[in-house]
N, C-alpha and C. Protein backbone atom coordinates (compact mmCIF):
# COMPACT_ATOMS: atom_id res chain seq x y z
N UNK A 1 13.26 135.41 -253.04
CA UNK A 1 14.34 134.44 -252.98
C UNK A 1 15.34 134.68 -254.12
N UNK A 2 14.99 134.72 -255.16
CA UNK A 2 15.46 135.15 -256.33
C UNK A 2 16.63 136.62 -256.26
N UNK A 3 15.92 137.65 -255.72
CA UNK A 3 16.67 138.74 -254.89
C UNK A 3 17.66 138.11 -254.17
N UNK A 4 17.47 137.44 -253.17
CA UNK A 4 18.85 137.31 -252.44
C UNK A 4 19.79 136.50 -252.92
N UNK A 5 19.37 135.37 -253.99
CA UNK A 5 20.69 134.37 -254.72
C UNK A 5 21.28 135.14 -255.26
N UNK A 6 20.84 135.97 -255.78
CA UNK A 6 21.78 137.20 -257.31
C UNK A 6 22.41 137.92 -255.73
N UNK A 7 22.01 138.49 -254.65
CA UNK A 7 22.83 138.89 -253.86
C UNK A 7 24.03 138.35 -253.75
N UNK A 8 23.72 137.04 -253.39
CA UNK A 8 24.72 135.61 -252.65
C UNK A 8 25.92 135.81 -253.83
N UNK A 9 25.53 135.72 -254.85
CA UNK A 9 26.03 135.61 -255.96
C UNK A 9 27.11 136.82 -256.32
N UNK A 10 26.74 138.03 -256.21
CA UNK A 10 27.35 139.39 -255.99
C UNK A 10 28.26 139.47 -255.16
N UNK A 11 28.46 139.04 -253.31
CA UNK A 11 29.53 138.96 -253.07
C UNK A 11 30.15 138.17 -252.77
N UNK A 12 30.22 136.83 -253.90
CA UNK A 12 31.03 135.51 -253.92
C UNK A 12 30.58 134.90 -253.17
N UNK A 13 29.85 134.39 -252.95
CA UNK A 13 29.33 133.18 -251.97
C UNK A 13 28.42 132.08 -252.32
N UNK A 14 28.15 130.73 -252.29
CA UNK A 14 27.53 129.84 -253.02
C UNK A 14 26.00 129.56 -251.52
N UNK A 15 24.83 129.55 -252.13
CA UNK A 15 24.10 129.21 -251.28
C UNK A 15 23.72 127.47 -251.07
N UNK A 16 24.03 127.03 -249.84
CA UNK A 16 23.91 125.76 -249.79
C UNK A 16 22.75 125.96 -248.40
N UNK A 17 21.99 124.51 -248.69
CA UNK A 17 20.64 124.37 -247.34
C UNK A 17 21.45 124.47 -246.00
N UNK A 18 20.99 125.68 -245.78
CA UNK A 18 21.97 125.84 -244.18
C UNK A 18 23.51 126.23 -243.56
N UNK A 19 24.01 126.50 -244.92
CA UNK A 19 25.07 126.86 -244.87
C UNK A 19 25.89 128.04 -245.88
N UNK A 20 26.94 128.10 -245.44
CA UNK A 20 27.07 129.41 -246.22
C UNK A 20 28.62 129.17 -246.76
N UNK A 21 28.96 128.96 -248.24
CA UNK A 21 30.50 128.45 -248.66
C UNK A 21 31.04 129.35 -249.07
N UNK A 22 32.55 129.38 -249.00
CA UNK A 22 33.13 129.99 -250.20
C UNK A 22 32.68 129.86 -251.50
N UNK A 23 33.00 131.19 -252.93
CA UNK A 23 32.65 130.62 -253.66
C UNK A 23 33.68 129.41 -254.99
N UNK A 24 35.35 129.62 -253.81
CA UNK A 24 35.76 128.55 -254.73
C UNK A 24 35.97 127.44 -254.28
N UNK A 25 35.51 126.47 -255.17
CA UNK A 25 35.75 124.75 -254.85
C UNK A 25 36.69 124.19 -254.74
N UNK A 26 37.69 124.57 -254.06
CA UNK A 26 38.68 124.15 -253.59
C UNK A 26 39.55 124.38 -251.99
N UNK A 27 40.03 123.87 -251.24
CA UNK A 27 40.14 124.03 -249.99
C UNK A 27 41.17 124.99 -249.66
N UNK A 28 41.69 125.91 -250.47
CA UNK A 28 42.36 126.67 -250.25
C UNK A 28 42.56 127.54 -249.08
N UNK A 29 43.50 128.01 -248.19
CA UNK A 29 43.50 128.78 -247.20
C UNK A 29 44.44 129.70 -247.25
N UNK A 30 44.63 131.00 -247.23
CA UNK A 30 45.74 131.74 -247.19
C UNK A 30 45.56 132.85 -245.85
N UNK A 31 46.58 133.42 -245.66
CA UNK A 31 46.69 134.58 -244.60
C UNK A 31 48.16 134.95 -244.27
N UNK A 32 47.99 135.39 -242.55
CA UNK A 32 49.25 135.79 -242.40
C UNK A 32 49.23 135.35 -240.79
N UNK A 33 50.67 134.57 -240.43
CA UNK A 33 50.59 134.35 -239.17
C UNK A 33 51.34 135.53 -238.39
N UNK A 34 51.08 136.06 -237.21
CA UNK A 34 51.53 137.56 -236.60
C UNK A 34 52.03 137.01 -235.45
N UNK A 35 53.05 137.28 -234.72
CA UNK A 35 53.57 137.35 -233.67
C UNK A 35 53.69 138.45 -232.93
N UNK A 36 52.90 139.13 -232.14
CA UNK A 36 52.60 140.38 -231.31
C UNK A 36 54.48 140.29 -230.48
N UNK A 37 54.70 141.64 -230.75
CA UNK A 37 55.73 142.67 -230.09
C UNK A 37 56.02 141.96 -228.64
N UNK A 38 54.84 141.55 -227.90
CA UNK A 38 54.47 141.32 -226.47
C UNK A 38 55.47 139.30 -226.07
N UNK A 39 55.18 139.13 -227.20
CA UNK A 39 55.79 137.92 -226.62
C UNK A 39 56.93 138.03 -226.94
N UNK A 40 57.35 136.81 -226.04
CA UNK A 40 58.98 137.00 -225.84
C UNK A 40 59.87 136.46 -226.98
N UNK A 41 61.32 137.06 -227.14
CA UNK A 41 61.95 136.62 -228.09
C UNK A 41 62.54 135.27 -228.61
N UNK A 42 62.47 134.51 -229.87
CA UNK A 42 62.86 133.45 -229.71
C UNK A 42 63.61 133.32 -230.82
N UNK A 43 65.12 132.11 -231.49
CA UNK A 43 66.03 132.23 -232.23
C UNK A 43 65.03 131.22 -233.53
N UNK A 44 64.92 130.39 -233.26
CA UNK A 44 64.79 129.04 -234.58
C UNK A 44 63.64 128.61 -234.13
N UNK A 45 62.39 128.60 -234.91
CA UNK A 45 61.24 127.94 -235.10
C UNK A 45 60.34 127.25 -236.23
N UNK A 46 59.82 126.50 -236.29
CA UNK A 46 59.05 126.34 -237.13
C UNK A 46 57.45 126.13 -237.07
N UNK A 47 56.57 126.78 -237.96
CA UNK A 47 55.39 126.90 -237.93
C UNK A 47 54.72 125.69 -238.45
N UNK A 48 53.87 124.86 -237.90
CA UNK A 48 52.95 124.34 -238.60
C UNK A 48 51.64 124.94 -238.78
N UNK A 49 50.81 124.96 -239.57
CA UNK A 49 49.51 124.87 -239.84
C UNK A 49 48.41 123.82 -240.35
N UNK A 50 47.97 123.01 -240.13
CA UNK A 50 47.37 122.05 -240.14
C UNK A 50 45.89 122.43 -240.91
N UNK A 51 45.05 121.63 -242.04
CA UNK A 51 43.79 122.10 -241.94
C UNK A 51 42.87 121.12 -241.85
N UNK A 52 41.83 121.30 -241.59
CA UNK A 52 40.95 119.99 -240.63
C UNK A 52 39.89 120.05 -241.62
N UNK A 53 39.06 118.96 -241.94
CA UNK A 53 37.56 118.89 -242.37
C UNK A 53 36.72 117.83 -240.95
N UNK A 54 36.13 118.43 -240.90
CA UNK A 54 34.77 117.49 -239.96
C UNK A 54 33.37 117.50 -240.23
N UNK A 55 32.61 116.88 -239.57
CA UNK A 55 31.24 116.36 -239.67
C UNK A 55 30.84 117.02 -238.68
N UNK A 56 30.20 118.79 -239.37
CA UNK A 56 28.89 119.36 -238.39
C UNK A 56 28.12 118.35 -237.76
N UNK A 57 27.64 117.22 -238.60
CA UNK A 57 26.09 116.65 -238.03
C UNK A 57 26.94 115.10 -237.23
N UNK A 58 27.97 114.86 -236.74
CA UNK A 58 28.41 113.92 -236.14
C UNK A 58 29.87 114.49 -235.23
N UNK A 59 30.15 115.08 -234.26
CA UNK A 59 31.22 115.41 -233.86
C UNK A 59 31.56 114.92 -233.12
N UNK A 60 31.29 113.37 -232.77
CA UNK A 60 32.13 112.08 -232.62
C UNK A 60 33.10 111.61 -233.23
N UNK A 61 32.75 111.82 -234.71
CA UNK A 61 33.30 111.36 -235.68
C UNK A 61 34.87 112.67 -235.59
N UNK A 62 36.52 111.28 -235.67
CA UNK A 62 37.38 112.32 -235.62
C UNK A 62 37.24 113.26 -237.12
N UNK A 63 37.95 113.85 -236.77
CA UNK A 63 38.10 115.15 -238.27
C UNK A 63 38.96 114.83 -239.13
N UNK A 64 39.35 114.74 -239.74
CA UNK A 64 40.42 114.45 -241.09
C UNK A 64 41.47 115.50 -241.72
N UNK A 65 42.52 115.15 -241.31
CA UNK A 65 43.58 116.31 -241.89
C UNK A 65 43.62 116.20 -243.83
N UNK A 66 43.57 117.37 -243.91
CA UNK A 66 43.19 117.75 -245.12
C UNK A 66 44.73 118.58 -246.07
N UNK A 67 45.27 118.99 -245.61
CA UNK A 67 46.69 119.73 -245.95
C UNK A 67 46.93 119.87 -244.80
N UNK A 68 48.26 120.28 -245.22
CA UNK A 68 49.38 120.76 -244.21
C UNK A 68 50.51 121.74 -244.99
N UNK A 69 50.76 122.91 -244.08
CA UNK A 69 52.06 124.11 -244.42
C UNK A 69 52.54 123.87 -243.72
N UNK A 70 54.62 124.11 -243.54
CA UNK A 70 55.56 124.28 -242.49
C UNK A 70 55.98 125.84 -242.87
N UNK A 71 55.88 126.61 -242.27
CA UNK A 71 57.01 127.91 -242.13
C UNK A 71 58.77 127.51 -241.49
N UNK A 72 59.43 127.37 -241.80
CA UNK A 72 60.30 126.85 -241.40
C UNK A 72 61.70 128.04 -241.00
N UNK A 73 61.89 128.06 -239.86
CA UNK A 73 63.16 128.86 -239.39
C UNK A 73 62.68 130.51 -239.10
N UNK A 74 61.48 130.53 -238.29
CA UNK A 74 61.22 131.77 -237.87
C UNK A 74 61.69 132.07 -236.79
N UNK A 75 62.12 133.32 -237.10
CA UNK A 75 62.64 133.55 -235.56
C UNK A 75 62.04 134.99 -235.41
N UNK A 76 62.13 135.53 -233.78
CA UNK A 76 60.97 136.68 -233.67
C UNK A 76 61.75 137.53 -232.62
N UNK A 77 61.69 138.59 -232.90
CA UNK A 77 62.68 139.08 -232.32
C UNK A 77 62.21 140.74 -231.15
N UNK A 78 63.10 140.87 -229.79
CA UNK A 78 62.30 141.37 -228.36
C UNK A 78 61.76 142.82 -229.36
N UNK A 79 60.46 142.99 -228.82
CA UNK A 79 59.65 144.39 -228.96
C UNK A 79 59.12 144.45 -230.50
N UNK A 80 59.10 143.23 -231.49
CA UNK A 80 58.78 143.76 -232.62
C UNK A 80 58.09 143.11 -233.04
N UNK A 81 56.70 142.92 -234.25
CA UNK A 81 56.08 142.00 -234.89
C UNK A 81 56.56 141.01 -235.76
N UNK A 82 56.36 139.89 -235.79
CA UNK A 82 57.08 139.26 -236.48
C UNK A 82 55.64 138.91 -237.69
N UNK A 83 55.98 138.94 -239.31
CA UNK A 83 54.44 138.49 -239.74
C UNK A 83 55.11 137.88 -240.95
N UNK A 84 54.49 136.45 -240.84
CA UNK A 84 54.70 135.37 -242.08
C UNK A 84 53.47 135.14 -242.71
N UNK A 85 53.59 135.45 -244.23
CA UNK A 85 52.62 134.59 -245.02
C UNK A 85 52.47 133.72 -245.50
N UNK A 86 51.53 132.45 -245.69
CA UNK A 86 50.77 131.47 -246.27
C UNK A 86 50.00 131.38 -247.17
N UNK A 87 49.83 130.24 -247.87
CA UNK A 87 48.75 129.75 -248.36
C UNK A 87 48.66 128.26 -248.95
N UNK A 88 47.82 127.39 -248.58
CA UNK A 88 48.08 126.10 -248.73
C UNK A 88 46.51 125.51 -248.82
N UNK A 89 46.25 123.75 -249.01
CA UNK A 89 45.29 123.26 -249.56
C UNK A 89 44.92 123.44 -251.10
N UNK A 90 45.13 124.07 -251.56
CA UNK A 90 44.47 124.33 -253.10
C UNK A 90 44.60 122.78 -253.66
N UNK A 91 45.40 121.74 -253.26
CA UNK A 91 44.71 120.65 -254.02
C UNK A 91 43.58 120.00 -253.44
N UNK A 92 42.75 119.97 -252.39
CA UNK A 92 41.72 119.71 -251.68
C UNK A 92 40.57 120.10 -252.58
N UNK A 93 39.33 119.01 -252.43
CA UNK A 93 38.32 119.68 -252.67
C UNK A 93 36.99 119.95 -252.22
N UNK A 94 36.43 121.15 -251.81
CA UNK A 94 35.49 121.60 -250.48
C UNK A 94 34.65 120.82 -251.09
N UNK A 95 34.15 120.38 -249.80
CA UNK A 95 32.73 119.41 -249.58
C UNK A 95 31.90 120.46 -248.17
N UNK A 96 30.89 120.71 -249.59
CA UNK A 96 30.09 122.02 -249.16
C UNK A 96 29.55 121.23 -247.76
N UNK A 97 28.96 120.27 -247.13
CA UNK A 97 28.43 119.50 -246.40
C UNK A 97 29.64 119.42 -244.84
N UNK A 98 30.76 119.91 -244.72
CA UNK A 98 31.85 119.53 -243.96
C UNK A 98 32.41 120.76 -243.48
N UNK A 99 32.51 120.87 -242.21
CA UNK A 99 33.19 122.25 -241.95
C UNK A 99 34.83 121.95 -241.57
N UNK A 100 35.12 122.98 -241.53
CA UNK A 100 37.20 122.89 -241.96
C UNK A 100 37.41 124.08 -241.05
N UNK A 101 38.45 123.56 -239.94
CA UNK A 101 39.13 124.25 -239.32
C UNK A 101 40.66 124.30 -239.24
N UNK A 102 41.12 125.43 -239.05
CA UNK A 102 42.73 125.49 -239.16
C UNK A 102 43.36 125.56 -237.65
N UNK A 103 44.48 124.77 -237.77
CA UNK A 103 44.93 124.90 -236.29
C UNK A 103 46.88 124.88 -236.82
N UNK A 104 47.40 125.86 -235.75
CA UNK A 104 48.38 126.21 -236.14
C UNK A 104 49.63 126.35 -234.23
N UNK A 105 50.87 125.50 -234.87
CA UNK A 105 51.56 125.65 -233.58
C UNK A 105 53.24 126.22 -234.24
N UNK A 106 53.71 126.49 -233.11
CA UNK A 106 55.16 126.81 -233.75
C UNK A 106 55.65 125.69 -232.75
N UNK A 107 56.93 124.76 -233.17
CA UNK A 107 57.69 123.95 -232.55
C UNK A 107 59.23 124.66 -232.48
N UNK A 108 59.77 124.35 -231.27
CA UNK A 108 61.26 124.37 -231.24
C UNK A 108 61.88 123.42 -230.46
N UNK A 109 62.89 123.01 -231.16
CA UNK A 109 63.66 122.06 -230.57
C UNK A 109 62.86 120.80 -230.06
N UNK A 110 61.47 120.34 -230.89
CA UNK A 110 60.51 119.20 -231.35
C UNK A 110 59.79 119.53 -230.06
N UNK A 111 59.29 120.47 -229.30
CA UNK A 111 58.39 120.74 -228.43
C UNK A 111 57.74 122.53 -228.54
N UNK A 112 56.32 121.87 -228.52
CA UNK A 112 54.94 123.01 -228.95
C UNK A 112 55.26 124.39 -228.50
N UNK A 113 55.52 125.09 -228.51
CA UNK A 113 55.65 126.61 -227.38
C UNK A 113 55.25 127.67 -227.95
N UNK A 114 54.29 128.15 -228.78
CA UNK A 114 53.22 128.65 -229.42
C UNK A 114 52.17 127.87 -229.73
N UNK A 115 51.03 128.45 -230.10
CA UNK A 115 49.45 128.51 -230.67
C UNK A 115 49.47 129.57 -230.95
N UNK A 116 48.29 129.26 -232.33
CA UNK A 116 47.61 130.34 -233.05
C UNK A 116 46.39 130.36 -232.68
N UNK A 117 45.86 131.51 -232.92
CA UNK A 117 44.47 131.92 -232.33
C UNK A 117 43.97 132.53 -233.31
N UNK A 118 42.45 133.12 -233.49
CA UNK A 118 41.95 134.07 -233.99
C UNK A 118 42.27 135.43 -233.15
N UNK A 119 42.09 136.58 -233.84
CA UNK A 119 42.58 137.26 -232.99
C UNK A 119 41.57 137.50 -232.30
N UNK A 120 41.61 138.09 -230.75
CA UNK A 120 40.29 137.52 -229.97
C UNK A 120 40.47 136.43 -229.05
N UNK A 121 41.28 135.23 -229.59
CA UNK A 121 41.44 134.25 -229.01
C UNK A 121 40.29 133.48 -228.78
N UNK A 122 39.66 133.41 -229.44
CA UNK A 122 38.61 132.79 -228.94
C UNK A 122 38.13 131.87 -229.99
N UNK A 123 37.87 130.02 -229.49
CA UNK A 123 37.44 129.09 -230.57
C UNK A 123 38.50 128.63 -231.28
N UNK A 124 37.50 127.65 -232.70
CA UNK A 124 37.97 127.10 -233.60
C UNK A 124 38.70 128.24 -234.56
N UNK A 125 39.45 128.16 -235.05
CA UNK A 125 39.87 128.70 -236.44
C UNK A 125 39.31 128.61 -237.57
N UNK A 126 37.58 128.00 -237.52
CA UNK A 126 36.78 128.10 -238.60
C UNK A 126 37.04 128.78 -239.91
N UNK A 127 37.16 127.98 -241.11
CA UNK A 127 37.49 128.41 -242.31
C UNK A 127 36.49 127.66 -243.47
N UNK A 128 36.04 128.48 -244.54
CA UNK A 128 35.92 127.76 -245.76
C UNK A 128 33.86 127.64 -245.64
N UNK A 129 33.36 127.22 -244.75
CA UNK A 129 31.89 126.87 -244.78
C UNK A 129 31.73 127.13 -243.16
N UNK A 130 30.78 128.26 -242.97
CA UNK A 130 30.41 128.25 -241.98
C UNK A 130 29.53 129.75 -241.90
N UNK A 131 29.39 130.42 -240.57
CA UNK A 131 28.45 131.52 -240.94
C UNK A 131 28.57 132.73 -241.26
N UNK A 132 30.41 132.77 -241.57
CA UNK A 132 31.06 133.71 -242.10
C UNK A 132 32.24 132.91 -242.82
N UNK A 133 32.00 132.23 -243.90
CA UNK A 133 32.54 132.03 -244.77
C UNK A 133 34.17 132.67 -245.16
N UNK A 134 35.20 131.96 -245.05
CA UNK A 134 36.41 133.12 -245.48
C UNK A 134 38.03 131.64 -245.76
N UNK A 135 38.54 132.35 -246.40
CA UNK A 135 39.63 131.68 -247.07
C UNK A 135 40.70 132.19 -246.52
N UNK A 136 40.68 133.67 -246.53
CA UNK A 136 41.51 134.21 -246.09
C UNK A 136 41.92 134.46 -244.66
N UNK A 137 42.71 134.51 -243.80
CA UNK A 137 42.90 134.42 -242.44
C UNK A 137 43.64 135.16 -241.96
N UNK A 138 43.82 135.80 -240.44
CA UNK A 138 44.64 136.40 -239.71
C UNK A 138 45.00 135.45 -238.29
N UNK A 139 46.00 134.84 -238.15
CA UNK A 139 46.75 133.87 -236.83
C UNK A 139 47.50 134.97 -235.99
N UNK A 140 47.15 134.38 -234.83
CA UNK A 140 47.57 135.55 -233.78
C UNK A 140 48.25 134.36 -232.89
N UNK A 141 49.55 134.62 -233.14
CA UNK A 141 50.37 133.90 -232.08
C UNK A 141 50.77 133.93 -230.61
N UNK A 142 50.38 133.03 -229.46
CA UNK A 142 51.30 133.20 -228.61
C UNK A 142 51.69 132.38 -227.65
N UNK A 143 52.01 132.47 -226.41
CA UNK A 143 52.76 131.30 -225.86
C UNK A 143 51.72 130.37 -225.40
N UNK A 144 52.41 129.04 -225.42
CA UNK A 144 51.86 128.24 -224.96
C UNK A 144 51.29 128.11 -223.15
N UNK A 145 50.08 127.70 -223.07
CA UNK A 145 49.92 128.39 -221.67
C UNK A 145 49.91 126.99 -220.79
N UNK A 146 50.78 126.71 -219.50
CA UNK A 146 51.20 125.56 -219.11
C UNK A 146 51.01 125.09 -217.75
C-alpha cells in the first residue's frame, strides 16, 4: 500500500476512499475549446462554459453551478479550425467527495446553436474527481442537433 501512495503521489494525484482527485485543491479548469473545419461558418458568438459540482451518492439531488467563463465574439470561419483558450474556477474549492462536470454552449443572437463535447462525443464532460482525474480539457464543438 505504501508502494502505491508514493506512486499516487509521483504523478500528482491525491488518494481518496474510492476516488481518484486532482492534486490541487482548488476547482480550477483550463483547456481549449476547438471548432472542427467541418462545421459551418458563423460571424458573432459567444461561448459559455459552465462548471457543475454534484452528488455521486444522490443524483436526485440538482448539481450546483460552481463558476462560470464567457468567450465572447467568436467567430469561425468556412474550412478552418477555430481554437479558443480558457481557464476558470480557481476561486472554488474541490470537495474531494463531489464530482464536477463542465458543460459548454456557444449562443448567437440569445439562442443555443453549438455544444461542446468530449472529443468522442460521448457523456459528461467529467472533470476534477473521477476515474481519470484531469483539470485540463479538450471541447469539441458542434452544431446543435434539432
Amino acid at each position: 500500500m505504501i508502494r502505491f501512495a508514493l506512486l499516487a503521489v509521483a504523478v500528482g494525484v491525491s488518494l481518496v476512499p474510492g476516488r481518484v482527485v486532482a492534486q490541487d485543491d482548488t476547482t480550477e479548469v483550463s483547456g481549449t475549446v476547438k471548432i472542427p473545419a467541418t462545421v459551418l461558418p458563423f460571424e458573432k458568438g459567444t461561448a459559455q462554459l459552465l462548471l457543475f459540482k454534484y452528488n455521486p451518492n444522490n443524483l436526485d439531488e440538482p448539481a450546483q453551478r460552481v463558476s462560470q467563463f464567457e468567450i465572447k465574439d467568436i467567430k469561425h470561419e468556412k474550412e478552418k479550425v477555430t481554437e479558443k483558450e480558457f481557464k476558470f474556477g480557481k476561486e472554488g474549492r474541490l470537495d474531494t467527495s463531489a464530482g464536477y462536470y463542465v458543460t459548454t454552449y456557444i449562443f448567437q443572437d440569445g439562442k443555443r446553436t453549438h455544444i461542446g463535447e468530449l472529443p468522442g462525443g460521448v457523456g459528461l464532460v467529467r472533470v476534477l474527481t473521477d476515474e481519470k482525474p484531469r483539470s485540463r480539457i479538450e471541447i469539441i464543438v458542434g452544431e446543435v442537433r434539432r
